[in-house]
C-alpha atoms as a PDB file:
ATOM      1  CA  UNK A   1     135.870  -1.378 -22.165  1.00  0.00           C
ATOM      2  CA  UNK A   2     132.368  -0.535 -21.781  1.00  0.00           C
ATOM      3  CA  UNK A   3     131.257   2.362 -22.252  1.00  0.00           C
ATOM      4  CA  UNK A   4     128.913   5.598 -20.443  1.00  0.00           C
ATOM      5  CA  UNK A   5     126.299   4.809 -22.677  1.00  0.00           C
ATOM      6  CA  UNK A   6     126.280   1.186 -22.672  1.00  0.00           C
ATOM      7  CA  UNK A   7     126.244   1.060 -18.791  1.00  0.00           C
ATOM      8  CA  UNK A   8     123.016   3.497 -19.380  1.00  0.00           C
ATOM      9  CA  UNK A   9     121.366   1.754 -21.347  1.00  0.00           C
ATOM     10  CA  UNK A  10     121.789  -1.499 -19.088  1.00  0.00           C
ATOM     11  CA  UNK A  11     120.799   0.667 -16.164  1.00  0.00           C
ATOM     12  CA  UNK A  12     117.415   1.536 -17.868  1.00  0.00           C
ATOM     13  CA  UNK A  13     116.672  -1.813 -19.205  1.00  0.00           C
ATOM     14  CA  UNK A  14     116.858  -3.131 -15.553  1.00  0.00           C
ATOM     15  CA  UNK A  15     115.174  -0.107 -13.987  1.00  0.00           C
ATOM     16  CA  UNK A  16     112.051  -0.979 -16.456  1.00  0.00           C
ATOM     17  CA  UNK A  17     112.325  -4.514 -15.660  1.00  0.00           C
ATOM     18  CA  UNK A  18     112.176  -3.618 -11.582  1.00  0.00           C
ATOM     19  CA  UNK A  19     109.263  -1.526 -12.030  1.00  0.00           C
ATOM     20  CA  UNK A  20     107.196  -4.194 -13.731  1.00  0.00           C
ATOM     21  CA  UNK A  21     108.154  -6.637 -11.250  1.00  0.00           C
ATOM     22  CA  UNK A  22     107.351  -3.836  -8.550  1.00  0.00           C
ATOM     23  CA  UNK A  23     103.730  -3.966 -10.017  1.00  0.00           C
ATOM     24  CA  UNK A  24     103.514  -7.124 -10.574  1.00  0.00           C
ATOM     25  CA  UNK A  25     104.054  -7.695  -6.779  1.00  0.00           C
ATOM     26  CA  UNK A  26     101.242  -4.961  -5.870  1.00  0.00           C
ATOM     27  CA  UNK A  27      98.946  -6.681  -8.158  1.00  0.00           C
ATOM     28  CA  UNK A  28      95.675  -8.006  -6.149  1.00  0.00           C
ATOM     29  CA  UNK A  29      95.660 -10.817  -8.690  1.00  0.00           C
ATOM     30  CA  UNK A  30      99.253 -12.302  -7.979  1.00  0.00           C
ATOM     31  CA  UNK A  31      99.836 -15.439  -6.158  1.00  0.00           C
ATOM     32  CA  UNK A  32     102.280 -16.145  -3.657  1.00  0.00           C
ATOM     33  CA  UNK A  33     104.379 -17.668  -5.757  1.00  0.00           C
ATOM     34  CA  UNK A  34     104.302 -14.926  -8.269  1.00  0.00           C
ATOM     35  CA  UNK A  35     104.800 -12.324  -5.828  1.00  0.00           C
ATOM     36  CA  UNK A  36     107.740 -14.484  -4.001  1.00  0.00           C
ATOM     37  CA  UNK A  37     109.804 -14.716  -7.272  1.00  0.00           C
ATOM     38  CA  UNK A  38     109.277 -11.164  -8.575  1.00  0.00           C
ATOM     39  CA  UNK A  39     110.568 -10.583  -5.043  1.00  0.00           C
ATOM     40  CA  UNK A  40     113.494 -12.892  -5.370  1.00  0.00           C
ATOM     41  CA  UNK A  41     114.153 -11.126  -8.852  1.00  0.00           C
ATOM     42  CA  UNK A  42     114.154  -7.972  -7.967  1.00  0.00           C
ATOM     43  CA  UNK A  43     116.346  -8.763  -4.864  1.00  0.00           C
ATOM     44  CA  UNK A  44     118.857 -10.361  -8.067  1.00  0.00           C
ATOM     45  CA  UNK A  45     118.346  -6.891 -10.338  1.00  0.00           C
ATOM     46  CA  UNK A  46     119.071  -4.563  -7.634  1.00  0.00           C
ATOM     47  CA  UNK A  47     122.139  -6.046  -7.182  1.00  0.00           C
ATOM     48  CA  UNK A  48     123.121  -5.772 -11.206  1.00  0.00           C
ATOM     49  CA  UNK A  49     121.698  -2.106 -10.385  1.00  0.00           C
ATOM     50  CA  UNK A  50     124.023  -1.411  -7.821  1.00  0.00           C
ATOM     51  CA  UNK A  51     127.074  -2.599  -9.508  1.00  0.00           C
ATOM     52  CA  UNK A  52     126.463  -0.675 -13.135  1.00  0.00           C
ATOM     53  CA  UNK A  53     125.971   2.339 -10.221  1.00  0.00           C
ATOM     54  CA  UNK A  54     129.437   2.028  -9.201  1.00  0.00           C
ATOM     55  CA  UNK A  55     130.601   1.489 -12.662  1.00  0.00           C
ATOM     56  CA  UNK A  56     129.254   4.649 -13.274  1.00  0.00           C
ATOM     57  CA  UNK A  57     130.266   6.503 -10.550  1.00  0.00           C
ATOM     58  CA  UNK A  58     134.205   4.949 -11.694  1.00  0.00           C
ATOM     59  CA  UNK A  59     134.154   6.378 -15.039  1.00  0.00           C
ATOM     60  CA  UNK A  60     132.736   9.493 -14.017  1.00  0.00           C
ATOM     61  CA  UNK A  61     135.455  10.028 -11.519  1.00  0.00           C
ATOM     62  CA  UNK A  62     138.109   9.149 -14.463  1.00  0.00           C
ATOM     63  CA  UNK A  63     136.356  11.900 -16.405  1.00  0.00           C
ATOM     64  CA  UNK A  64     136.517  14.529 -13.576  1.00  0.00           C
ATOM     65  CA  UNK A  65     140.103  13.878 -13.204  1.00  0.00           C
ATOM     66  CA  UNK A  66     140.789  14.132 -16.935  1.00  0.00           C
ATOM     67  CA  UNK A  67     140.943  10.680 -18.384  1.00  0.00           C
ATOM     68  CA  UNK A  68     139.280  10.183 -21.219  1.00  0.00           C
ATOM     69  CA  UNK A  69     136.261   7.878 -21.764  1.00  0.00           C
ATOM     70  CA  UNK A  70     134.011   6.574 -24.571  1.00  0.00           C
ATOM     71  CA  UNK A  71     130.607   7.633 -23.994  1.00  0.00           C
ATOM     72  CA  UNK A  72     129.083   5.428 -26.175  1.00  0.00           C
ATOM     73  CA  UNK A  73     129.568   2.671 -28.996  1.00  0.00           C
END
């Protein structure tokens, strides 16, 4: 089972790796290519984004309704 904090911790590590790719994509130095696959990556981490979300949003509904949960490790 994996737990609050673990799903936190992914969802930082990914929102840190969206933001550099974010700048790296505003950069007036980047090349097409470079600004095509930070594109294409952060298309692919957005996705992993959206599904820790919804983890999230699952064990925070089991804790409203009284289940217990490991926060972290």
């Amino acid at each position: 089972m994996t737990t609050i904090g673990t799903l936190i911790d992914k969802l930082s590590i990914i929102n840190i790796k969206i933001f550099n790719l974010e700048n790296k994509k505003r950069s007036t130095t980047a090349s097409d290519k470079e600004i095509s696959d930070a594109t294409k990556a952060t298309n692919i981490l957005n996705s992993e984004r959206s599904f820790i979300v919804d983890e999230l949003d699952i064990a925070f509904n089991e804790i409203a309704e009284g289940k217990k949960q490991k926060l972290f490790g």
